[in-house]
N, C-alpha and C. Protein backbone atom coordinates (compact mmCIF):
# COMPACT_ATOMS: atom_id res chain seq x y z
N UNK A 1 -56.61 -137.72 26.31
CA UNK A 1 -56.85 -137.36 24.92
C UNK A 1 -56.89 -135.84 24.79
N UNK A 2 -56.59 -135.08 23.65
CA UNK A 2 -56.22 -133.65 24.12
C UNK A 2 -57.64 -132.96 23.03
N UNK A 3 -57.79 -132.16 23.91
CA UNK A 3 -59.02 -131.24 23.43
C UNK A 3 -59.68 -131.22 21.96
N UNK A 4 -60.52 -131.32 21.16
CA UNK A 4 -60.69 -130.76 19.42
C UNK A 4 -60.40 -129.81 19.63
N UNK A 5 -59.91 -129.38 18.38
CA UNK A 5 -59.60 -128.16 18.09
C UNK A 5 -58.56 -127.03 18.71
N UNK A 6 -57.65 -127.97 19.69
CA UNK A 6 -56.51 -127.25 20.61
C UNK A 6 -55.47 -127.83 20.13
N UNK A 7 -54.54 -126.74 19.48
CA UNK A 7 -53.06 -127.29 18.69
C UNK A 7 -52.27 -126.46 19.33
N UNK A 8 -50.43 -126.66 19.41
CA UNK A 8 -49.80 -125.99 19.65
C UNK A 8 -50.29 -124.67 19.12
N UNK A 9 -50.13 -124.92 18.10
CA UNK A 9 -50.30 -123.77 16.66
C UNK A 9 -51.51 -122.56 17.26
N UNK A 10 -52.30 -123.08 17.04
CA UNK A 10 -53.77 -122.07 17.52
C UNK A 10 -53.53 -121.93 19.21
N UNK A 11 -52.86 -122.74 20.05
CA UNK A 11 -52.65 -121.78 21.17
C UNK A 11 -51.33 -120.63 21.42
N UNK A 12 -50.26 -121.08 20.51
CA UNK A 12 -49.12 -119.92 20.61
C UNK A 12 -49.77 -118.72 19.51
N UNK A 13 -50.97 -119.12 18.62
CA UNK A 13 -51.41 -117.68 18.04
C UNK A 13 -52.60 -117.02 18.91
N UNK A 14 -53.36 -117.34 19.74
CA UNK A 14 -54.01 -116.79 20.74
C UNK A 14 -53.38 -116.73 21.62
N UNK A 15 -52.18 -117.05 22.44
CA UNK A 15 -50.97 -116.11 23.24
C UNK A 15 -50.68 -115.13 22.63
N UNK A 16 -50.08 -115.05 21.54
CA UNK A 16 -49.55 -113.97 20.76
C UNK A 16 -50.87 -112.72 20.64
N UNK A 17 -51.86 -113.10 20.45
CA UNK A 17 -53.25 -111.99 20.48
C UNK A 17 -53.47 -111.76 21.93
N UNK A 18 -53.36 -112.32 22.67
CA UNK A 18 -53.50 -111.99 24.19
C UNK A 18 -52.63 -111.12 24.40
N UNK A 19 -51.13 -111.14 24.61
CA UNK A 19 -50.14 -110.69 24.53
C UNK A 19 -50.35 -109.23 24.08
N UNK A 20 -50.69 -109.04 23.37
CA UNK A 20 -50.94 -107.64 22.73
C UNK A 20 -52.36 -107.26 22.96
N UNK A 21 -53.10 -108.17 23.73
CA UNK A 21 -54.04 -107.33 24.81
C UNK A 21 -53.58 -106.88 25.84
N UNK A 22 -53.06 -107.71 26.56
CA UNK A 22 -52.80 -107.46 28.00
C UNK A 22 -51.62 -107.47 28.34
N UNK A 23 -49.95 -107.48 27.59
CA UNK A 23 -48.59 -107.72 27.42
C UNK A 23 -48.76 -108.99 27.72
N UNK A 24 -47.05 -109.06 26.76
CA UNK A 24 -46.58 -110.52 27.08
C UNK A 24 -46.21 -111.26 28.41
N UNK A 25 -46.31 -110.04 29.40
CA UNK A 25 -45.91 -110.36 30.94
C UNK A 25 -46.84 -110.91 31.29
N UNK A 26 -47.89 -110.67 30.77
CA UNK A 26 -49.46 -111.38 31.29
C UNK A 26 -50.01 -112.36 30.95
N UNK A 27 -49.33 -113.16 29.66
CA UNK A 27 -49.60 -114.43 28.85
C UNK A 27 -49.05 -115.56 30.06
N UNK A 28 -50.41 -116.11 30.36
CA UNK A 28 -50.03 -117.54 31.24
C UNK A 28 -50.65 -118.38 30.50
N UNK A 29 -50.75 -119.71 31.21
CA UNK A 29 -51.11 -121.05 30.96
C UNK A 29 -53.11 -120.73 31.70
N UNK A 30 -53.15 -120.09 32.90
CA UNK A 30 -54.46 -120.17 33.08
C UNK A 30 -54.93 -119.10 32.33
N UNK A 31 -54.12 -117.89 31.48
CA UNK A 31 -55.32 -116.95 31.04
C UNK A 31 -55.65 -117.38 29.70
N UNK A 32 -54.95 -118.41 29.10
CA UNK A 32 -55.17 -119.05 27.91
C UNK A 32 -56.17 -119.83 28.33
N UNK A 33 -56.16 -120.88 29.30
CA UNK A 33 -56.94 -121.79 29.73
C UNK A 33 -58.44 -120.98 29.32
N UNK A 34 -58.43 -119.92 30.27
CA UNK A 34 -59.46 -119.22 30.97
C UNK A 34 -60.77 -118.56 29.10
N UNK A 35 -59.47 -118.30 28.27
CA UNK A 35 -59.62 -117.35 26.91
C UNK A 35 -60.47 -118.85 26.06
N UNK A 36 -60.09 -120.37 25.82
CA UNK A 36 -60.43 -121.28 25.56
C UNK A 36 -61.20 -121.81 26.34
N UNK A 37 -62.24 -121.27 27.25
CA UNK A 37 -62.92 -122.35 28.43
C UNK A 37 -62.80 -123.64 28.76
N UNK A 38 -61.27 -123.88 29.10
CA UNK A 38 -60.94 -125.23 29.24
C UNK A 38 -59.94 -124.90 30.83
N UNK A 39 -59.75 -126.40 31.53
CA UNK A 39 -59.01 -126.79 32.35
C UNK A 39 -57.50 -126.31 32.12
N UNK A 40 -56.79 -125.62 32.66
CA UNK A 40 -54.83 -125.66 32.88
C UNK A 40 -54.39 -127.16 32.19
N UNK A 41 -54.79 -128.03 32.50
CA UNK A 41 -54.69 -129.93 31.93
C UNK A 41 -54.57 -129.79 30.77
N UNK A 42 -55.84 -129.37 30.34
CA UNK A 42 -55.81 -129.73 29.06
C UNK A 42 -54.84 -128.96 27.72
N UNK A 43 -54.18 -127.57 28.50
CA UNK A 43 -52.76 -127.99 27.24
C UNK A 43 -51.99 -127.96 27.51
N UNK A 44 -51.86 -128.68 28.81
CA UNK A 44 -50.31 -129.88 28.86
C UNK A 44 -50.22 -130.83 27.81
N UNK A 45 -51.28 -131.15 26.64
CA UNK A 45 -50.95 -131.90 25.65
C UNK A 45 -50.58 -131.44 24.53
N UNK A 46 -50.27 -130.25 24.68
CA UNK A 46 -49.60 -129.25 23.47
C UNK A 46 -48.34 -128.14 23.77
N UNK A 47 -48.48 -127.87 25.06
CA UNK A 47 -47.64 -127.11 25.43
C UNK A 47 -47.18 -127.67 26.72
N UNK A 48 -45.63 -127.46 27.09
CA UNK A 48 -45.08 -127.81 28.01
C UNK A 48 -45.55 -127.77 29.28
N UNK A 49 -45.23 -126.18 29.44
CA UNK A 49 -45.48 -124.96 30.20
C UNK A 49 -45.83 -123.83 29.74
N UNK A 50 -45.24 -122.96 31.05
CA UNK A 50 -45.34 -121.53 30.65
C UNK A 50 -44.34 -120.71 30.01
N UNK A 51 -43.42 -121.51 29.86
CA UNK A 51 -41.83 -120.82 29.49
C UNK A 51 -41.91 -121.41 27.97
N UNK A 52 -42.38 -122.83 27.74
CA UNK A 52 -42.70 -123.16 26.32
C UNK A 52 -43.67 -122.56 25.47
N UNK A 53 -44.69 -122.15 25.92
CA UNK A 53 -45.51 -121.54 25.36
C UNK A 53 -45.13 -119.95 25.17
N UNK A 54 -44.53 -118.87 25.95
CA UNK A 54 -43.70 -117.74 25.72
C UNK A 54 -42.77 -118.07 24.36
N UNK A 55 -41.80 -119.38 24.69
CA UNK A 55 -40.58 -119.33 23.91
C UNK A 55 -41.56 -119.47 22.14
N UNK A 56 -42.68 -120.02 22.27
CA UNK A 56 -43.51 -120.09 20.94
C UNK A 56 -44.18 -118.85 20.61
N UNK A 57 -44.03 -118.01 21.33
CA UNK A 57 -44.60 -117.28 20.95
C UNK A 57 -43.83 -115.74 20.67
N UNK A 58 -41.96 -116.08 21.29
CA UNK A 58 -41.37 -115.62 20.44
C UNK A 58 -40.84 -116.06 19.17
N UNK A 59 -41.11 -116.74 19.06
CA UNK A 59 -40.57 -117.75 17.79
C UNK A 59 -41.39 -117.39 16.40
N UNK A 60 -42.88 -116.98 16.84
CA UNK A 60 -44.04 -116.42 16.37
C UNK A 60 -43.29 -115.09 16.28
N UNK A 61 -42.98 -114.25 16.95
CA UNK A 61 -43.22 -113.07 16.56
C UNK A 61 -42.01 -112.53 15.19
N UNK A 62 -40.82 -113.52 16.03
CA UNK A 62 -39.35 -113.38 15.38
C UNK A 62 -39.85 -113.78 14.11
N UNK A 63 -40.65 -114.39 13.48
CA UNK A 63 -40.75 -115.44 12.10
C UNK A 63 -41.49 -113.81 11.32
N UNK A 64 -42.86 -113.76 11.84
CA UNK A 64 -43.77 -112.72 11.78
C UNK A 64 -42.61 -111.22 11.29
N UNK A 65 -41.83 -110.58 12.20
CA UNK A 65 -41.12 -109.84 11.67
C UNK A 65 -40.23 -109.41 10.48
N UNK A 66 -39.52 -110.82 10.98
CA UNK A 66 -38.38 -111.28 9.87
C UNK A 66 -39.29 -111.35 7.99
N UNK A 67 -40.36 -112.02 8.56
CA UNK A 67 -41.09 -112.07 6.92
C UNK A 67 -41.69 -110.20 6.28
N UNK A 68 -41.93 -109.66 7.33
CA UNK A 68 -42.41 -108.22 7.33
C UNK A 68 -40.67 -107.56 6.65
N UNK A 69 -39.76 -107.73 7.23
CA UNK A 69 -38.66 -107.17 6.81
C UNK A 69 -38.57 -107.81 5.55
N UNK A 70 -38.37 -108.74 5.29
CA UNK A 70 -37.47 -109.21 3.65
C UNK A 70 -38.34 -108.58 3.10
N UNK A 71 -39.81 -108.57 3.16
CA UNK A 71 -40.46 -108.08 1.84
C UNK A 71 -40.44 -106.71 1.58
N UNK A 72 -39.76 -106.02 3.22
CA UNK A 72 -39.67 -104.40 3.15
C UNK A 72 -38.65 -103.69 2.74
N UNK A 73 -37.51 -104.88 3.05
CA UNK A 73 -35.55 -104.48 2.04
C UNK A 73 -35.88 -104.92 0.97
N UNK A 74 -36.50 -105.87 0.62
CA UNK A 74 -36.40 -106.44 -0.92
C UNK A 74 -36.24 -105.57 -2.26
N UNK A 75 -35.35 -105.76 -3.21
CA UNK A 75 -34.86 -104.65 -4.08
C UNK A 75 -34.18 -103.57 -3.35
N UNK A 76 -34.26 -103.19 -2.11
CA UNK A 76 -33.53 -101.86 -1.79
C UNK A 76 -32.44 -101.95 -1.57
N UNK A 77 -31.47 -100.37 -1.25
CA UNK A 77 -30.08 -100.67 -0.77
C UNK A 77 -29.88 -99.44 -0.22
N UNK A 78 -28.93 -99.12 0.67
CA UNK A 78 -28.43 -98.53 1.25
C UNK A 78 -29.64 -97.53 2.27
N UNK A 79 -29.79 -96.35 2.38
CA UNK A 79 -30.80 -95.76 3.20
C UNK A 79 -32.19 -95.92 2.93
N UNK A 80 -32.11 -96.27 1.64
CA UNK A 80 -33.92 -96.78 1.22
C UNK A 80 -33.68 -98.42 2.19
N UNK A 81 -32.96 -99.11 2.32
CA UNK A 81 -33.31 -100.67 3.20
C UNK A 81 -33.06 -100.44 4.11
N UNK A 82 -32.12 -98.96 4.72
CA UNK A 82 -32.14 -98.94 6.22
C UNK A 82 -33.52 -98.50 7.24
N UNK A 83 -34.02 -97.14 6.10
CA UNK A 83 -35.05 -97.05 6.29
C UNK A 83 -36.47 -97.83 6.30
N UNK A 84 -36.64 -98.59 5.54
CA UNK A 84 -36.87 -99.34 5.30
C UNK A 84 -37.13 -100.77 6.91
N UNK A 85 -36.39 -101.04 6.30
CA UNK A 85 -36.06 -101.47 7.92
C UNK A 85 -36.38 -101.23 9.14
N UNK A 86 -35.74 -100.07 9.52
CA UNK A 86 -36.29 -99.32 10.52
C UNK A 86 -37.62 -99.57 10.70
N UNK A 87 -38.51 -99.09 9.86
CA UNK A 87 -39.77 -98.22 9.52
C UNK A 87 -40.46 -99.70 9.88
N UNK A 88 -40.48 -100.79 9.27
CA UNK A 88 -41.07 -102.33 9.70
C UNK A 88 -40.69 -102.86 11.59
N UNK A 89 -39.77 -102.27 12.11
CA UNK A 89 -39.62 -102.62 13.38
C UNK A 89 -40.23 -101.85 14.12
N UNK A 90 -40.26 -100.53 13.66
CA UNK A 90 -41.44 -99.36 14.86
C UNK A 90 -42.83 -100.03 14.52
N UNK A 91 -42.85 -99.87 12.99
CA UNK A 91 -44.40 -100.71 12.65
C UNK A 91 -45.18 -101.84 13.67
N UNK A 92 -44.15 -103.00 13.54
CA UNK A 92 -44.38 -104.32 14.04
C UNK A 92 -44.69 -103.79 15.66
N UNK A 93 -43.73 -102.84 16.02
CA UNK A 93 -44.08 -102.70 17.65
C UNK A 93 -45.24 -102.24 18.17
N UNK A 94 -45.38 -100.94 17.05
CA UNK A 94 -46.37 -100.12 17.22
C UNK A 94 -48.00 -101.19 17.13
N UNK A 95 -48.01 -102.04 16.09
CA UNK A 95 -49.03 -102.90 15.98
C UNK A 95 -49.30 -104.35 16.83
N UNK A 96 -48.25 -104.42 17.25
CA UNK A 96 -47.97 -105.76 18.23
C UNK A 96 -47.08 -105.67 19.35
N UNK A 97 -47.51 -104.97 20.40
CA UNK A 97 -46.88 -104.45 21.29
C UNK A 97 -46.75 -105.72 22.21
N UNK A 98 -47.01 -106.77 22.69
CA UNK A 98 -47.00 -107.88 23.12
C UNK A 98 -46.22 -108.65 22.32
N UNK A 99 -46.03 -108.98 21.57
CA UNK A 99 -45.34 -109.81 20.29
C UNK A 99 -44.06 -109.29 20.32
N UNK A 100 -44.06 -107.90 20.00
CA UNK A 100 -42.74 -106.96 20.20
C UNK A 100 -42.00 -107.60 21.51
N UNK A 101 -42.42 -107.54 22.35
CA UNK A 101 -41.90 -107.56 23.69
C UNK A 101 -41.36 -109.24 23.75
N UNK A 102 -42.43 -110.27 23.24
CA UNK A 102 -42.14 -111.26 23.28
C UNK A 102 -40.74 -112.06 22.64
N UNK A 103 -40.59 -111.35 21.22
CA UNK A 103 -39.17 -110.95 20.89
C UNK A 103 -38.00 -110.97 21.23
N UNK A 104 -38.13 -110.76 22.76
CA UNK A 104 -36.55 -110.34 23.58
C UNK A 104 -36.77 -111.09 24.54
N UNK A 105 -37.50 -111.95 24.35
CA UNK A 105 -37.71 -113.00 25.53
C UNK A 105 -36.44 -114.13 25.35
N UNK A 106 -35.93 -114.29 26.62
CA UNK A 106 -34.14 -114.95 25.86
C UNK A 106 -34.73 -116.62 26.03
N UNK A 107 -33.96 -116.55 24.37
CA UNK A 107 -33.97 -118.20 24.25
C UNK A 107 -32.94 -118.83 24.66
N UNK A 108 -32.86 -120.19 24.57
CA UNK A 108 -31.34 -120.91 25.20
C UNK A 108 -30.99 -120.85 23.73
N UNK A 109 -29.66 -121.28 23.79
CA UNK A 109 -28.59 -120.66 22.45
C UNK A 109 -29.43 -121.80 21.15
N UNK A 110 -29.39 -122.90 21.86
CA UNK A 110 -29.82 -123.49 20.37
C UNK A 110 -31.11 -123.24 19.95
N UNK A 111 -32.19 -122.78 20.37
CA UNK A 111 -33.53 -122.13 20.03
C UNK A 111 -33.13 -120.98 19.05
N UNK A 112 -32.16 -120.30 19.52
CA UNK A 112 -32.26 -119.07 19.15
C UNK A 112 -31.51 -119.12 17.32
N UNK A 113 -30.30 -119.83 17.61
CA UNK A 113 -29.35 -120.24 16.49
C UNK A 113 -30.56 -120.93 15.33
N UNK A 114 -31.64 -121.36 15.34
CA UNK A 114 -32.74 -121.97 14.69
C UNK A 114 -33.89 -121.06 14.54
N UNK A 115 -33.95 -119.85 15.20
CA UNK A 115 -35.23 -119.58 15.03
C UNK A 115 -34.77 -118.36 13.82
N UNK A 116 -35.89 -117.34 13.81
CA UNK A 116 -35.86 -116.42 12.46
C UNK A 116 -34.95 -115.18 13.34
N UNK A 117 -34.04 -114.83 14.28
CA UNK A 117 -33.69 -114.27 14.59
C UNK A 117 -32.46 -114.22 13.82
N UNK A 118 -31.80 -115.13 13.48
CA UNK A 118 -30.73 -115.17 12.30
C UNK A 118 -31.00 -114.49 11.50
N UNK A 119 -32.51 -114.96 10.68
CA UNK A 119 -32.51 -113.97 9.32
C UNK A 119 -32.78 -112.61 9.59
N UNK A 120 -32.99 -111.86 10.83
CA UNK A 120 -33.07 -110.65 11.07
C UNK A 120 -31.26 -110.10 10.77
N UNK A 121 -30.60 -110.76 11.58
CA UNK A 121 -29.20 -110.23 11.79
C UNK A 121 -28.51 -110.06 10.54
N UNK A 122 -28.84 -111.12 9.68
CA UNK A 122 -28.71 -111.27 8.42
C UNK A 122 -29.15 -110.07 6.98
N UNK A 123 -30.55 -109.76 7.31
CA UNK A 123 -31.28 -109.00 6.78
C UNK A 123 -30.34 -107.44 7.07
N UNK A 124 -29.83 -107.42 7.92
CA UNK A 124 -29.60 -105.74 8.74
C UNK A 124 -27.71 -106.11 8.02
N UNK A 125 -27.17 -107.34 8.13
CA UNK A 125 -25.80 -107.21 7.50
C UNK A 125 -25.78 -107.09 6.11
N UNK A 126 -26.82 -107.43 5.41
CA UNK A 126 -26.91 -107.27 3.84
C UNK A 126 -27.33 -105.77 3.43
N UNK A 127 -27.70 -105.05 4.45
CA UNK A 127 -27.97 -103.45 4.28
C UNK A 127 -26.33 -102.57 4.63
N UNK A 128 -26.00 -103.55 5.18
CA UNK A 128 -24.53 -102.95 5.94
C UNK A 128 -23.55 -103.05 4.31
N UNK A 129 -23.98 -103.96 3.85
CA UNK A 129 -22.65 -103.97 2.97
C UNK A 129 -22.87 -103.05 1.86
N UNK A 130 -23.78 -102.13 1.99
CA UNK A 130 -24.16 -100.80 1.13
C UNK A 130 -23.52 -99.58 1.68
N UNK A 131 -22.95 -99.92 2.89
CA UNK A 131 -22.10 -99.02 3.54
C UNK A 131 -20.85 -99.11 3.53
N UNK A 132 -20.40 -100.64 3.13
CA UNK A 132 -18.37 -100.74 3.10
C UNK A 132 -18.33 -101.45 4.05
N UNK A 133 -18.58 -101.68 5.04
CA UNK A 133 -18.54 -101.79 6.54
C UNK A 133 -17.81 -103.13 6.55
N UNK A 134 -16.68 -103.66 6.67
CA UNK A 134 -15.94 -105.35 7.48
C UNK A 134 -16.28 -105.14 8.89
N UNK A 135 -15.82 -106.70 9.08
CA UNK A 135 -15.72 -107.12 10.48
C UNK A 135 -14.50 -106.75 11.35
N UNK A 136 -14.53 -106.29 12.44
CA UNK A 136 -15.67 -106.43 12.97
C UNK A 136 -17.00 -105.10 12.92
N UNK A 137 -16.40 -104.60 12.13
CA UNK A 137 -17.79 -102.91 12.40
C UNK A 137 -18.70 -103.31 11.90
N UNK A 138 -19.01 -104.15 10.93
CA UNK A 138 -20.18 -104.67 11.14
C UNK A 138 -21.18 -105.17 11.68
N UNK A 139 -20.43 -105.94 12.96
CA UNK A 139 -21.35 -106.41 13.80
C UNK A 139 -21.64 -105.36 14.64
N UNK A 140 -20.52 -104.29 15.35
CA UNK A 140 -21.07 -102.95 16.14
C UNK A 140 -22.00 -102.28 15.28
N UNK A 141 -21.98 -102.41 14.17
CA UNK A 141 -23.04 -101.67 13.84
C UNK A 141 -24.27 -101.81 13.91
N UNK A 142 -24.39 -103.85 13.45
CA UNK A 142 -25.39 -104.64 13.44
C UNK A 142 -26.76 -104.33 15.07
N UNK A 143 -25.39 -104.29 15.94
CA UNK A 143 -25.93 -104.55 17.07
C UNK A 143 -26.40 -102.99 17.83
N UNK A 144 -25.76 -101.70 17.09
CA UNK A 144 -26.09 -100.34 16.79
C UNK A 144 -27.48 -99.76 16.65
N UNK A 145 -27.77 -100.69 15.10
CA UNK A 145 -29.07 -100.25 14.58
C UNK A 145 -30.00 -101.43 15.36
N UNK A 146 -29.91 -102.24 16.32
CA UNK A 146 -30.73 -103.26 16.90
C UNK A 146 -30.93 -101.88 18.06
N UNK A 147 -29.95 -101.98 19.03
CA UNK A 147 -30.05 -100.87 20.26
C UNK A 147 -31.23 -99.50 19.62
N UNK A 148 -30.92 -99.35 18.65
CA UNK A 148 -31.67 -97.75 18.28
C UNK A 148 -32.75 -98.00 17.94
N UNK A 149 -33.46 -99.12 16.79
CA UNK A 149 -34.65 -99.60 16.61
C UNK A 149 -35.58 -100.02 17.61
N UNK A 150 -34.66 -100.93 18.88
CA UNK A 150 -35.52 -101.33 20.17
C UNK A 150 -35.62 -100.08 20.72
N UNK A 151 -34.49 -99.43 21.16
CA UNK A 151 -34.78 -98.24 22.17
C UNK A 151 -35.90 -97.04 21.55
N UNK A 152 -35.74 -96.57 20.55
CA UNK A 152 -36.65 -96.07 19.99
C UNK A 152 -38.31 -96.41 20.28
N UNK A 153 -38.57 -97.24 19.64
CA UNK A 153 -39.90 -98.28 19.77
C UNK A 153 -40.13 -98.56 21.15
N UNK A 154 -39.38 -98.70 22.19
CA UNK A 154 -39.76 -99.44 23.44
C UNK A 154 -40.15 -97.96 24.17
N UNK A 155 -39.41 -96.82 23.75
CA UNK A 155 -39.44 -95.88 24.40
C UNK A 155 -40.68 -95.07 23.78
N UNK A 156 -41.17 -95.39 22.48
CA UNK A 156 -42.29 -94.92 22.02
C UNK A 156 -43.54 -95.57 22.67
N UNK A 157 -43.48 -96.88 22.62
CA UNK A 157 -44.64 -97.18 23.30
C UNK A 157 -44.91 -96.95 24.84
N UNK A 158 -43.75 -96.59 25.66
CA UNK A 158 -44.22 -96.51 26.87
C UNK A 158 -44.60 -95.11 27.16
N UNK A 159 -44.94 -94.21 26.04
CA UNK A 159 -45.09 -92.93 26.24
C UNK A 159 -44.01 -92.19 26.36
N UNK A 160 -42.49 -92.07 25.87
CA UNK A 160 -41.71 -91.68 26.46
C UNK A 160 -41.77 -90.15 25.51
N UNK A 161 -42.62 -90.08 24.47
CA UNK A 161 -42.06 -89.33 23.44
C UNK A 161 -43.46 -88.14 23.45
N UNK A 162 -44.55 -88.61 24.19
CA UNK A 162 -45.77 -88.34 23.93
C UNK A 162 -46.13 -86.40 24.56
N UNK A 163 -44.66 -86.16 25.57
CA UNK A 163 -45.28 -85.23 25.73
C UNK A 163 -44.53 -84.01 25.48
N UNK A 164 -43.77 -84.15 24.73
CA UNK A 164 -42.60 -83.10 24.08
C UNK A 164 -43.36 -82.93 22.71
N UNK A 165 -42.37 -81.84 22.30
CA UNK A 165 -42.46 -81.73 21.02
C UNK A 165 -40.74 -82.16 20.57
N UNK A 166 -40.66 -82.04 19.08
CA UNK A 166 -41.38 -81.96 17.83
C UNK A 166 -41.99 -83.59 17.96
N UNK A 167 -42.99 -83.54 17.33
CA UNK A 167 -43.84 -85.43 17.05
C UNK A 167 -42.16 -86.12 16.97
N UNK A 168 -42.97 -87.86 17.63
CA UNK A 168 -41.91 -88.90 17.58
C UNK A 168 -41.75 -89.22 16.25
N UNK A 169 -42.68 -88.83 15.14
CA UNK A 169 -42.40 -89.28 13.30
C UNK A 169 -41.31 -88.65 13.19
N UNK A 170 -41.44 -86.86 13.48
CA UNK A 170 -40.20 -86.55 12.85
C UNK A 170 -38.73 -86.74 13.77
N UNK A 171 -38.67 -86.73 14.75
CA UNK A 171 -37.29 -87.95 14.97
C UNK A 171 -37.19 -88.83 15.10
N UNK A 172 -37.95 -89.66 14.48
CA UNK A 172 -37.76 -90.78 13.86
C UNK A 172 -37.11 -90.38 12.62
N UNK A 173 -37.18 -89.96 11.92
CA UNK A 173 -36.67 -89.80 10.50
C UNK A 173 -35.13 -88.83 10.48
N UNK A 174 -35.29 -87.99 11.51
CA UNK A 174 -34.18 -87.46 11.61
C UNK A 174 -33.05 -88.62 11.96
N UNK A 175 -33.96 -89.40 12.92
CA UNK A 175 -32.72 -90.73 13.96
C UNK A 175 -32.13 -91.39 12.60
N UNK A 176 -33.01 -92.02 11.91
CA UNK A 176 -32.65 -92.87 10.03
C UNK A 176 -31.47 -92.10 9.56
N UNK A 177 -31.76 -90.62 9.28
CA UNK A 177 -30.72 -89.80 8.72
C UNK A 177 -29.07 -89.75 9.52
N UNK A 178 -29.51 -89.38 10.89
CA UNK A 178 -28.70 -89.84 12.02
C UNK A 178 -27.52 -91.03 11.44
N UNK A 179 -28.76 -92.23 11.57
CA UNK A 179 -27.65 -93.22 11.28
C UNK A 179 -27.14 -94.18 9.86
N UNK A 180 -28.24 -93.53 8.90
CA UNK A 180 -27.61 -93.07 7.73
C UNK A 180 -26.44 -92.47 7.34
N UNK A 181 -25.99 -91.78 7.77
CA UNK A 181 -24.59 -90.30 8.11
C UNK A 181 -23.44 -91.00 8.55
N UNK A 182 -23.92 -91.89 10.03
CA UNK A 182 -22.96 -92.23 10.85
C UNK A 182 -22.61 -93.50 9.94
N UNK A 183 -23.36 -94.22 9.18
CA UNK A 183 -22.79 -95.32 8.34
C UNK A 183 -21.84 -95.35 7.76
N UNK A 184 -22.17 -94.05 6.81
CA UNK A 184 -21.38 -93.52 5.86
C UNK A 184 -19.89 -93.17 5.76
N UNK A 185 -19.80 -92.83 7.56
CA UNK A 185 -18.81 -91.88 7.74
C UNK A 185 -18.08 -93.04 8.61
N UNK A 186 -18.16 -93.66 8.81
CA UNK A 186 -18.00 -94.90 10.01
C UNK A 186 -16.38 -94.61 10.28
N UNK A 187 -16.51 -94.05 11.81
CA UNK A 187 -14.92 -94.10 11.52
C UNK A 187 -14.20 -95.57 11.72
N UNK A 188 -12.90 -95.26 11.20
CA UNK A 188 -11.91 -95.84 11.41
C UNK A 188 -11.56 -96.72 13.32
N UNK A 189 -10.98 -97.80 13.41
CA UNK A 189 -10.62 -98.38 14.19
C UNK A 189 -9.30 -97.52 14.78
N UNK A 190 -9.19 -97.13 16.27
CA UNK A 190 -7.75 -96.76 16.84
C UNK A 190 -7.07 -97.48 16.97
């Protein structure tokens, strides 16, 4: 019989808070156990494993984001939704650095084709078409402003930015303008 009060639900959202205690590398089955004072057993009746409970808890974060973005493009267009944009993915990292990470945790294709990672790709091609942009430069681009948003953010949180100058805000904003510019100007195919 499986625990009161132990649901998938309330254990992939206390992974996800763990996670961003201690990274997502550190989210197991016993430190959940350990966080709920219960037996490893007892959520084998909610969760698989340890790879099911991760894959929920990117699924969590991807949903979590994706809802942070629509409401942050919504009405905008062109460098106000790129920015825009942007500005919700450093956010989300900066505030959920475990969650963030959990994110890029690779799903098998049909998880992924279902989860809110679509409406991200989606969200970032409906900003593209404020730029002109067909296929295929759309998707290099798609997959452009993904590379620069992660690298950015991944490289902010590990301190990469912390001991230079000028502050990581202002290139950050310069990087937006950056690829604001390069949108604009997108060259041509050889």
């Amino acid at each position: 019989m499986a625990r009161a009060g132990l649901t998938a639900e309330r254990l992939t959202q206390a992974g996800a808070e763990l996670a961003d205690e201690v990274g997502f590398d550190q989210v197991t089955l016993s430190a959940l156990a350990r966080h709920f004072d219960v037996k490893v057993a007892s959520l084998y009746s909610h969760v698989t494993n340890s790879h099911d409970l991760k894959t929920r808890i990117a699924l969590l974060a991807l949903q979590e984001l994706a809802d942070r973005a629509a409401d942050a493009v919504a009405g905008r267009a062109g460098k106000d939704a790129l920015v825009a944009l942007g500005n919700v993915y450093r956010d989300y990292a900066r505030e959920h650095p475990g969650r963030y990470a959990a994110m890029h945790f690779r799903l098998d294709r049909e998880t992924a084709i279902a989860s809110a990672g679509v409406r991200h790709s989606a969200m970032t091609r409906a900003i593209l078409r404020g730029y002109d942009l067909t296929e295929p430069d759309q998707t290099h681009a798609v997959r452009l402003l993904g590379s620069v948003f992660h690298g950015f953010a991944t490289l902010e949180l590990e301190g990469g930015f912390s001991n230079s100058s000028p502050d990581s805000q202002e290139s950050w904003t310069r990087t937006l303008d950056a690829l604001d510019a390069l949108l604009r100007a997108w060259p041509a195919p050889e």
